[in-house]
PDB file of N, CA and C in Angstrom:
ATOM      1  N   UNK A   1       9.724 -49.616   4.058  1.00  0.00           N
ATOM      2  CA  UNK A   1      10.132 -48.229   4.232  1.00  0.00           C
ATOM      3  C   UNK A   1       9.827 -47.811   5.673  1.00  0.00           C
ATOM      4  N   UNK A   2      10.534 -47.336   6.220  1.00  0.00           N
ATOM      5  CA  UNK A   2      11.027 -46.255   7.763  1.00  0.00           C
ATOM      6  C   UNK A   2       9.674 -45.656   8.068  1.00  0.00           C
ATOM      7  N   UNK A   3       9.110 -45.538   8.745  1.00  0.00           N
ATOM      8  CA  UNK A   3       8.195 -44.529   8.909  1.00  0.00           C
ATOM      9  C   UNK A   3       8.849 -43.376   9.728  1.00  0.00           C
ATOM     10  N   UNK A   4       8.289 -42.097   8.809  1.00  0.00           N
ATOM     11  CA  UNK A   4       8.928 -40.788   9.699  1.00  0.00           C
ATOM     12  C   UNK A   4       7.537 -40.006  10.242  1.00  0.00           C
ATOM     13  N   UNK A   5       7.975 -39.354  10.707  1.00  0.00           N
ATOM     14  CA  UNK A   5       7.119 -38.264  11.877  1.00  0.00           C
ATOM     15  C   UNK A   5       7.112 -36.965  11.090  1.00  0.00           C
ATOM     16  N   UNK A   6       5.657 -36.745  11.250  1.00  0.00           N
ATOM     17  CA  UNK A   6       5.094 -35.170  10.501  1.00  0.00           C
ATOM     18  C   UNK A   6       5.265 -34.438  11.191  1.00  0.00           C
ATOM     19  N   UNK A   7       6.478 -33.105  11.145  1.00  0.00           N
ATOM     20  CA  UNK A   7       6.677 -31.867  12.228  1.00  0.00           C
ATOM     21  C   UNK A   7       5.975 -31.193  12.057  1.00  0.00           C
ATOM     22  N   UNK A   8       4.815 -31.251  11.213  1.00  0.00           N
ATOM     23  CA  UNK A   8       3.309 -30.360  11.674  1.00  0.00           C
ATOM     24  C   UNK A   8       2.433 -31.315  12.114  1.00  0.00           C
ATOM     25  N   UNK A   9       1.985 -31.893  12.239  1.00  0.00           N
ATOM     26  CA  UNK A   9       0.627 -32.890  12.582  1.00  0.00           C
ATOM     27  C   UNK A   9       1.223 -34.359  13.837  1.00  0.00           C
ATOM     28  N   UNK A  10       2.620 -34.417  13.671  1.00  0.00           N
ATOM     29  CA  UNK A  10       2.916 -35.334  14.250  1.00  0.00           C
ATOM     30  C   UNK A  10       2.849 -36.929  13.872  1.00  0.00           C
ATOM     31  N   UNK A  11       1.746 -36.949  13.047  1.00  0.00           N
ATOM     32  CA  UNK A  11       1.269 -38.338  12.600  1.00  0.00           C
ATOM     33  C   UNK A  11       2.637 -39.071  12.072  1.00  0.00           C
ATOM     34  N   UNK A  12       2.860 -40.360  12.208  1.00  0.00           N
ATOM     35  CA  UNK A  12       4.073 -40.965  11.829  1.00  0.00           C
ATOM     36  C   UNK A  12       3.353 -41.755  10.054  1.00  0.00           C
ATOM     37  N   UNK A  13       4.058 -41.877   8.985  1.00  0.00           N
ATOM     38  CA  UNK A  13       3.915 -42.034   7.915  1.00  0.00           C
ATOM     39  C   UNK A  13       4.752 -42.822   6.931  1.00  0.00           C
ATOM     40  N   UNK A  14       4.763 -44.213   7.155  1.00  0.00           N
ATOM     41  CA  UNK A  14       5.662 -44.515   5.804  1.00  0.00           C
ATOM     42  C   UNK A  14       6.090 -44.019   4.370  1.00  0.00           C
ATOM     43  N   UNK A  15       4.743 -43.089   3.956  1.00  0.00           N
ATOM     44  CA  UNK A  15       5.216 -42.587   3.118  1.00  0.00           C
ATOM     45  C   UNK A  15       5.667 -40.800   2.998  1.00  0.00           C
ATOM     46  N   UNK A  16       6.179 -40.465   4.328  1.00  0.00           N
ATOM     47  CA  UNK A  16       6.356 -39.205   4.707  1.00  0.00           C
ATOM     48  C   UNK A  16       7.116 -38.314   3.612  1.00  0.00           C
ATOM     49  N   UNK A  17       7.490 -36.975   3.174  1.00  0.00           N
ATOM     50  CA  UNK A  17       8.262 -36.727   2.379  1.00  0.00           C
ATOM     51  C   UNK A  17       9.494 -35.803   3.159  1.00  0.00           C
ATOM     52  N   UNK A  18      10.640 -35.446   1.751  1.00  0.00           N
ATOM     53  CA  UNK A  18      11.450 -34.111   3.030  1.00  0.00           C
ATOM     54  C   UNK A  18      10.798 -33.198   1.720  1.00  0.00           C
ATOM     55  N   UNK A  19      11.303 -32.095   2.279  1.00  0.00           N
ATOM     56  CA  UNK A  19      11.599 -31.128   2.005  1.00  0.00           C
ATOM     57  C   UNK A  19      12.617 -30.059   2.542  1.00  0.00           C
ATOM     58  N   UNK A  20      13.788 -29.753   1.583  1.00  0.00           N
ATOM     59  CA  UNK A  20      14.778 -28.540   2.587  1.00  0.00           C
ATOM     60  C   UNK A  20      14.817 -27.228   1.995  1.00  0.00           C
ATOM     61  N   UNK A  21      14.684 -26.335   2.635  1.00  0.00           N
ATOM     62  CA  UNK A  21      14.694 -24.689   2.647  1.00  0.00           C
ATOM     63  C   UNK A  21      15.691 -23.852   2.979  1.00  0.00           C
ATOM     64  N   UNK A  22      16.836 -23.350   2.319  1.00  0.00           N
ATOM     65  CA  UNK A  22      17.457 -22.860   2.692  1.00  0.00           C
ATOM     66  C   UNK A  22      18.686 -23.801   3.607  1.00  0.00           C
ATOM     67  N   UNK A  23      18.626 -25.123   3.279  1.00  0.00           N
ATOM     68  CA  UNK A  23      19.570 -26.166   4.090  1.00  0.00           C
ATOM     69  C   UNK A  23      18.962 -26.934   5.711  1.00  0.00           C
ATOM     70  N   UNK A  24      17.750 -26.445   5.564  1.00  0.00           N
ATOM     71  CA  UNK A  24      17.086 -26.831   6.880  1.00  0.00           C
ATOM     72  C   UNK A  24      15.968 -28.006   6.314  1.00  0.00           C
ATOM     73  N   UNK A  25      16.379 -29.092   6.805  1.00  0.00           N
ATOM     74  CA  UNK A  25      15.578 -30.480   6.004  1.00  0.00           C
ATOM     75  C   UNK A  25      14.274 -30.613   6.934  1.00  0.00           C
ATOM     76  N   UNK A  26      13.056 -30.724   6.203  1.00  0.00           N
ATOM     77  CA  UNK A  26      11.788 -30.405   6.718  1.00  0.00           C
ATOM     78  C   UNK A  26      11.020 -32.112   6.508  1.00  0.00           C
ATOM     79  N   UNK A  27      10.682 -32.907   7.386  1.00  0.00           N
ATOM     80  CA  UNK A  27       9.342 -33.838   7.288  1.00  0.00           C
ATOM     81  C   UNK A  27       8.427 -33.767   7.207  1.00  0.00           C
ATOM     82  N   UNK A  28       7.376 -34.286   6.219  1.00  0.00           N
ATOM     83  CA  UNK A  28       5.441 -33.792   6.384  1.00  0.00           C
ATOM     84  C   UNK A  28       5.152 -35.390   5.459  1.00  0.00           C
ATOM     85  N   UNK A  29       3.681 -35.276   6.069  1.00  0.00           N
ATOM     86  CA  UNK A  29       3.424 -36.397   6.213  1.00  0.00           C
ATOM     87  C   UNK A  29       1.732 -36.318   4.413  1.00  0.00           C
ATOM     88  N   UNK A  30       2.001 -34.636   4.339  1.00  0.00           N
ATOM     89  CA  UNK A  30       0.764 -34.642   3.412  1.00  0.00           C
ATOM     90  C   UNK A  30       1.785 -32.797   2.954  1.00  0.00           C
ATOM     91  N   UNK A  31       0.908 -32.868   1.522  1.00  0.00           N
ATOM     92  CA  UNK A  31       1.096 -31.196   1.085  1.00  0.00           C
ATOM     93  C   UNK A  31       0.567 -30.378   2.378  1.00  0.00           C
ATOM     94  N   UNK A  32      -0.705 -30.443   2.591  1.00  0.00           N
ATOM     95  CA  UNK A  32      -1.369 -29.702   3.906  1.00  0.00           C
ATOM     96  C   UNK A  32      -0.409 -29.477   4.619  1.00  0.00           C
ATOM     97  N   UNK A  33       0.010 -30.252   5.404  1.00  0.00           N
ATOM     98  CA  UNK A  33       1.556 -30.095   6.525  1.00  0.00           C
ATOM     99  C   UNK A  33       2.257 -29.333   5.819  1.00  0.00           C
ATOM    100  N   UNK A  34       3.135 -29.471   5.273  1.00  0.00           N
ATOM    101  CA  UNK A  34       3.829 -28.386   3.964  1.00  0.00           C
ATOM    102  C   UNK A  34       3.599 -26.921   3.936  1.00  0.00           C
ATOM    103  N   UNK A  35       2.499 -26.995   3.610  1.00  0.00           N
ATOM    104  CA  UNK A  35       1.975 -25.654   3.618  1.00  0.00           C
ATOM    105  C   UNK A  35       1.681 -24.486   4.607  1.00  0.00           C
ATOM    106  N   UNK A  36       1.167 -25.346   5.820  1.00  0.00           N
ATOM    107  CA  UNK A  36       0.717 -25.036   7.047  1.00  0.00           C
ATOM    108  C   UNK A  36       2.308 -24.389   7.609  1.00  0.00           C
ATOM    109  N   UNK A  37       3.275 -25.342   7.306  1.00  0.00           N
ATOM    110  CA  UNK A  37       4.572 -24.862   8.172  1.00  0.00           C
ATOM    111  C   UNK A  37       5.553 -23.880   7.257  1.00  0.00           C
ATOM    112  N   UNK A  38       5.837 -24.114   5.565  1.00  0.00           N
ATOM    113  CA  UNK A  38       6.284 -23.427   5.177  1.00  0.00           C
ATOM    114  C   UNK A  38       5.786 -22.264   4.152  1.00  0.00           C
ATOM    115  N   UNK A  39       4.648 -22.130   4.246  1.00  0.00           N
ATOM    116  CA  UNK A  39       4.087 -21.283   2.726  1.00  0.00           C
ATOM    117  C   UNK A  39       3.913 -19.793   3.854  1.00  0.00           C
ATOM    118  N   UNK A  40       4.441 -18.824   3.309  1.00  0.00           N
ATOM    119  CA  UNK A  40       4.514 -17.302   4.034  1.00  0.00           C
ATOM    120  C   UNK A  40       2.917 -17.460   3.895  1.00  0.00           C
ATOM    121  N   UNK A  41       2.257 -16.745   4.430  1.00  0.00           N
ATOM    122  CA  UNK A  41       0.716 -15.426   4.982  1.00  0.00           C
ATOM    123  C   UNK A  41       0.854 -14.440   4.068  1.00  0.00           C
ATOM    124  N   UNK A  42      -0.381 -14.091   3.749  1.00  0.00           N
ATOM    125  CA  UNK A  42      -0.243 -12.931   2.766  1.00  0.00           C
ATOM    126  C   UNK A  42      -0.597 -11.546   3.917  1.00  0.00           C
ATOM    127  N   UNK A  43       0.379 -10.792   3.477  1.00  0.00           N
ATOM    128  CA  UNK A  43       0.584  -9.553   4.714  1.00  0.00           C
ATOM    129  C   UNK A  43      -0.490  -8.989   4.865  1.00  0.00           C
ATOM    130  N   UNK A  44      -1.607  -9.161   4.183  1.00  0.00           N
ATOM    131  CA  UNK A  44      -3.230  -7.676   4.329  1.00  0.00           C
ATOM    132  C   UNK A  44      -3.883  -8.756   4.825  1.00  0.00           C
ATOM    133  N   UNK A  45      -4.088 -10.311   4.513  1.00  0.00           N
ATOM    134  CA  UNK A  45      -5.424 -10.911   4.866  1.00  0.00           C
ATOM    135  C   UNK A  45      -5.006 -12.550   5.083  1.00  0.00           C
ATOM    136  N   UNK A  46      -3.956 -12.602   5.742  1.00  0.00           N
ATOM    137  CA  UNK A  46      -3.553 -13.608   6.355  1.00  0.00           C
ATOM    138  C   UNK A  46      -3.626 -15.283   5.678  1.00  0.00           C
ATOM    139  N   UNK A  47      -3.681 -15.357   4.428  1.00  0.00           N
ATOM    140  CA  UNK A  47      -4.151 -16.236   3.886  1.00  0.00           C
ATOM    141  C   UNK A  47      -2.955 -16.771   3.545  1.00  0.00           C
ATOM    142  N   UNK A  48      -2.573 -18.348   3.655  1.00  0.00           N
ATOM    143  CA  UNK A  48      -1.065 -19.219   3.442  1.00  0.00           C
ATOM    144  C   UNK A  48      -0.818 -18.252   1.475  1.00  0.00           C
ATOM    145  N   UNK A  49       0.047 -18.317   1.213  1.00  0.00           N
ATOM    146  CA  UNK A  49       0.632 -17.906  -0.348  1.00  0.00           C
ATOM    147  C   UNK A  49       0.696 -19.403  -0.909  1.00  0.00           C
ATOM    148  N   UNK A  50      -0.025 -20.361  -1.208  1.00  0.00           N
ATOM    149  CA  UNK A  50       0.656 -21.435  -1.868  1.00  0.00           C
ATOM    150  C   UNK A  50       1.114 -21.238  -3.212  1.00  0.00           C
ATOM    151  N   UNK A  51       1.128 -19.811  -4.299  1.00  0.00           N
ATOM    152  CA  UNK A  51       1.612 -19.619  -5.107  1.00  0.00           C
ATOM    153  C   UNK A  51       2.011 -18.950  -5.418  1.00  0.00           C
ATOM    154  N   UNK A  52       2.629 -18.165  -6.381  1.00  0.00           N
ATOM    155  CA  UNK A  52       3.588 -17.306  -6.635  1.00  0.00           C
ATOM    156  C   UNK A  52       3.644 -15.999  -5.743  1.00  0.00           C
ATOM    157  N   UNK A  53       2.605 -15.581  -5.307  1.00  0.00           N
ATOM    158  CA  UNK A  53       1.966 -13.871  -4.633  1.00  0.00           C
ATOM    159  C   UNK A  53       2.936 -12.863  -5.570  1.00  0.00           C
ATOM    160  N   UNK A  54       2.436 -11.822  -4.912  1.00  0.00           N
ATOM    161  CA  UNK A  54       2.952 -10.970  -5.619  1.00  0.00           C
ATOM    162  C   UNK A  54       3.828 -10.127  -4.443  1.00  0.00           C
ATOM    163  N   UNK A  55       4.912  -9.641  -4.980  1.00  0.00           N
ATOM    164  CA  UNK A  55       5.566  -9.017  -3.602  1.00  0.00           C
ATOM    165  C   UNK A  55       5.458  -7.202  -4.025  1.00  0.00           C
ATOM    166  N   UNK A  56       5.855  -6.473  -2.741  1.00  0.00           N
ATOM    167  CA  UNK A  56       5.529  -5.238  -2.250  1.00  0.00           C
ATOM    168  C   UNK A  56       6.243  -4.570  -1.480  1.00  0.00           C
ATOM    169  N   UNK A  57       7.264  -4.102  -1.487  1.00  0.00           N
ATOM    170  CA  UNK A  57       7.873  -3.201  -0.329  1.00  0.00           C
ATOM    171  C   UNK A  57       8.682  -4.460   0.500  1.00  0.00           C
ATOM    172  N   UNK A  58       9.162  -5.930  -0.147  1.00  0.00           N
ATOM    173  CA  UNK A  58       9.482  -6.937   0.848  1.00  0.00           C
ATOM    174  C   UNK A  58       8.703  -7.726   1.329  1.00  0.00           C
ATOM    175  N   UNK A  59       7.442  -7.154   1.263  1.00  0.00           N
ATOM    176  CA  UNK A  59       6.113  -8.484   1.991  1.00  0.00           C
ATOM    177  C   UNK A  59       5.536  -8.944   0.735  1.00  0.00           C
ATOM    178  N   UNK A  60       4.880  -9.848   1.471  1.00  0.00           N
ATOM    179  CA  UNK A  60       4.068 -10.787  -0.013  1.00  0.00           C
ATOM    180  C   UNK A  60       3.051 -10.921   0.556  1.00  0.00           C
ATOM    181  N   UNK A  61       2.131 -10.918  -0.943  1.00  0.00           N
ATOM    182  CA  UNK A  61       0.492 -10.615  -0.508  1.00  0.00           C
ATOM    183  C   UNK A  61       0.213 -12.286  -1.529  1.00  0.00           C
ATOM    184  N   UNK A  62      -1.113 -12.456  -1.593  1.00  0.00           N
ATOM    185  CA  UNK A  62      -1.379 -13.656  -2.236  1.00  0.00           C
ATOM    186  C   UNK A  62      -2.450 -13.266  -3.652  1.00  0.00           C
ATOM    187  N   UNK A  63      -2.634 -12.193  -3.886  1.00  0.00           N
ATOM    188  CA  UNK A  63      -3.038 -10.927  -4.975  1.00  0.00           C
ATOM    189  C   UNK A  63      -2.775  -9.667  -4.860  1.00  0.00           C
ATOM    190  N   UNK A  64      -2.628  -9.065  -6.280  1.00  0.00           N
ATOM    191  CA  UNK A  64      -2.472  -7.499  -6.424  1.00  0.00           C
ATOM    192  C   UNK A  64      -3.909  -7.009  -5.840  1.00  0.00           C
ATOM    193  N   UNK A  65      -4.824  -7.210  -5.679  1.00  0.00           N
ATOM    194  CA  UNK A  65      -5.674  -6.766  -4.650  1.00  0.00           C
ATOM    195  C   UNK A  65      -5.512  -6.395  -3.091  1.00  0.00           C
ATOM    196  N   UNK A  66      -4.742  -7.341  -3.084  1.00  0.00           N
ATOM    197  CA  UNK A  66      -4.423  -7.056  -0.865  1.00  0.00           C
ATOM    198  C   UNK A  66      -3.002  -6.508  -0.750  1.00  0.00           C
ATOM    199  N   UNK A  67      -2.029  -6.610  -2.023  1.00  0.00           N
ATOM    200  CA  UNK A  67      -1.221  -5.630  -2.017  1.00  0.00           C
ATOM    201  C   UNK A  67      -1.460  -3.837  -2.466  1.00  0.00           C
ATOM    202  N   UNK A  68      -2.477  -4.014  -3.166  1.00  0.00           N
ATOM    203  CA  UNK A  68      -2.808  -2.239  -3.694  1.00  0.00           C
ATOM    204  C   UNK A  68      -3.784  -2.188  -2.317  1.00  0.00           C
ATOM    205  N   UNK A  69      -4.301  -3.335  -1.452  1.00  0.00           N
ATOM    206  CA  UNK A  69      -5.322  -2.804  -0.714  1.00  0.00           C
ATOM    207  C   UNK A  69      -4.309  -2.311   0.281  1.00  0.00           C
ATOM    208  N   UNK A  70      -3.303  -2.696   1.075  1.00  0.00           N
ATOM    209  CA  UNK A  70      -2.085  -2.533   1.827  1.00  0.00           C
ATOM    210  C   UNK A  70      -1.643  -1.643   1.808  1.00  0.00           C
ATOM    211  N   UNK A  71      -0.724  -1.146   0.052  1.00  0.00           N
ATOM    212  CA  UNK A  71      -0.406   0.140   0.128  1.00  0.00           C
ATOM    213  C   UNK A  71      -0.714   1.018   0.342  1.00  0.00           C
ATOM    214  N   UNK A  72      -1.952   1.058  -0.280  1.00  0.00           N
ATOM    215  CA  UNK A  72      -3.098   1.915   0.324  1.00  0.00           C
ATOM    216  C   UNK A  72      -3.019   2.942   1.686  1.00  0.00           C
ATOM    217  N   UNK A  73      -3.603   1.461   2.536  1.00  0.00           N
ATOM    218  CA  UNK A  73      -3.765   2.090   3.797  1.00  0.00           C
ATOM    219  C   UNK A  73      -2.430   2.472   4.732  1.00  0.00           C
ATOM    220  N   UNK A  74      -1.054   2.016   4.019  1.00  0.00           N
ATOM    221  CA  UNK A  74       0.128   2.258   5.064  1.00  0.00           C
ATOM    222  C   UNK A  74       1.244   3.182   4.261  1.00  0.00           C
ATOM    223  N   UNK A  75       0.435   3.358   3.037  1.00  0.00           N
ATOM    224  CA  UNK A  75       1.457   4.211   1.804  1.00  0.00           C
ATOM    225  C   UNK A  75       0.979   5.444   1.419  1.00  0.00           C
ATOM    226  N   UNK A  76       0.319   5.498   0.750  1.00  0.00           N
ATOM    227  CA  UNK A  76      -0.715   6.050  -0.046  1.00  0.00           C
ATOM    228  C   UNK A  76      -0.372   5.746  -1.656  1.00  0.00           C
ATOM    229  N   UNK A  77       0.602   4.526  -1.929  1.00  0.00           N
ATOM    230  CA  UNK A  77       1.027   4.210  -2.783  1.00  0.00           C
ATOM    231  C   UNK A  77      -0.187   3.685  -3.736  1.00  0.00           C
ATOM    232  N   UNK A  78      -0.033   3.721  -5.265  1.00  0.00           N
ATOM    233  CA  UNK A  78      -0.773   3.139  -6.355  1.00  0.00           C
ATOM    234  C   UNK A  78      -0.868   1.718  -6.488  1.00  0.00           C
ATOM    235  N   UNK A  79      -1.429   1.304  -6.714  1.00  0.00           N
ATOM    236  CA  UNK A  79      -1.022  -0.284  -7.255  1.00  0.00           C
ATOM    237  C   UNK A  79      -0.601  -0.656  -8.227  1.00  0.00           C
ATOM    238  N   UNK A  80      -0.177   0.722  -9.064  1.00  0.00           N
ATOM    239  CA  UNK A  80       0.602  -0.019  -9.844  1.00  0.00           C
ATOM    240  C   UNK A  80       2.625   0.117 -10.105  1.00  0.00           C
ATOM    241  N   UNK A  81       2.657   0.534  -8.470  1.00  0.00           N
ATOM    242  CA  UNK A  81       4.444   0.373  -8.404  1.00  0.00           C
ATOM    243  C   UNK A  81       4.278  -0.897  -7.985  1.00  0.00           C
ATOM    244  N   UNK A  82       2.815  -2.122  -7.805  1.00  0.00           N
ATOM    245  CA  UNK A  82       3.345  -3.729  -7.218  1.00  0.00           C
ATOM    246  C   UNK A  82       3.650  -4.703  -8.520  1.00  0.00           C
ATOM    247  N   UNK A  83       4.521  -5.518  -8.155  1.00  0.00           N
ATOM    248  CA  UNK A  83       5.142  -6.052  -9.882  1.00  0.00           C
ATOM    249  C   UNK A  83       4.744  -8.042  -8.966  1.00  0.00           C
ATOM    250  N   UNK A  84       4.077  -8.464  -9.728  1.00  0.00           N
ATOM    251  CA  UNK A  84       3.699  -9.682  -9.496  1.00  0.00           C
ATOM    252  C   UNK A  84       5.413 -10.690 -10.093  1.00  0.00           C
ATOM    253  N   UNK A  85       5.646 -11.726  -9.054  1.00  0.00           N
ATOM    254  CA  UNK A  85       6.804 -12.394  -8.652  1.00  0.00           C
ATOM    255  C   UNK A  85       6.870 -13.365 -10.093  1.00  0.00           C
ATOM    256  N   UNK A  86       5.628 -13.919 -11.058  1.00  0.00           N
ATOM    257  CA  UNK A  86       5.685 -14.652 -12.060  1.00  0.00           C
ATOM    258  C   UNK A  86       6.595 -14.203 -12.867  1.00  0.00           C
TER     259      UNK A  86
END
């Protein structure tokens, strides 16, 4: 097998994987890479989303905690107009 090149880390990998998003074909050489390049930030506390988050006004948080903490401070919204993405 080919060895391909990790477009986050660079490291070259025989057993590299793809992944495509939206039609844009992605190389990584580990999940970590993966994540690092495609998993959104949660909008209040910067943390990768590796799972579902919950969304808010269009942004995604990585709990109903940093989304009610968010609205909060830029809304004065409740936490409970945030509807978790599961």
């Amino acid at each position: 097998m080919e060895a391909k090149q990790c477009e986050t880390c660079g490291n070259s990998y025989d057993k590299a994987f793809q992944v495509v998003v939206g039609g844009a074909e992605h190389v990584f050489d580990s999940f970590e890479c993966a994540i690092q390049a495609l998993a959104p930030r949660c909008a209040h506390c910067q943390v990768r989303v590796v799972g579902h988050g919950v969304e808010e006004g269009g942004a995604i948080y990585c709990c109903k905690h940093c989304a009610a903490g968010a609205a909060k401070a830029t809304k004065g919204k409740s936490a409970t107009a945030i509807r978790d993405r599961a």
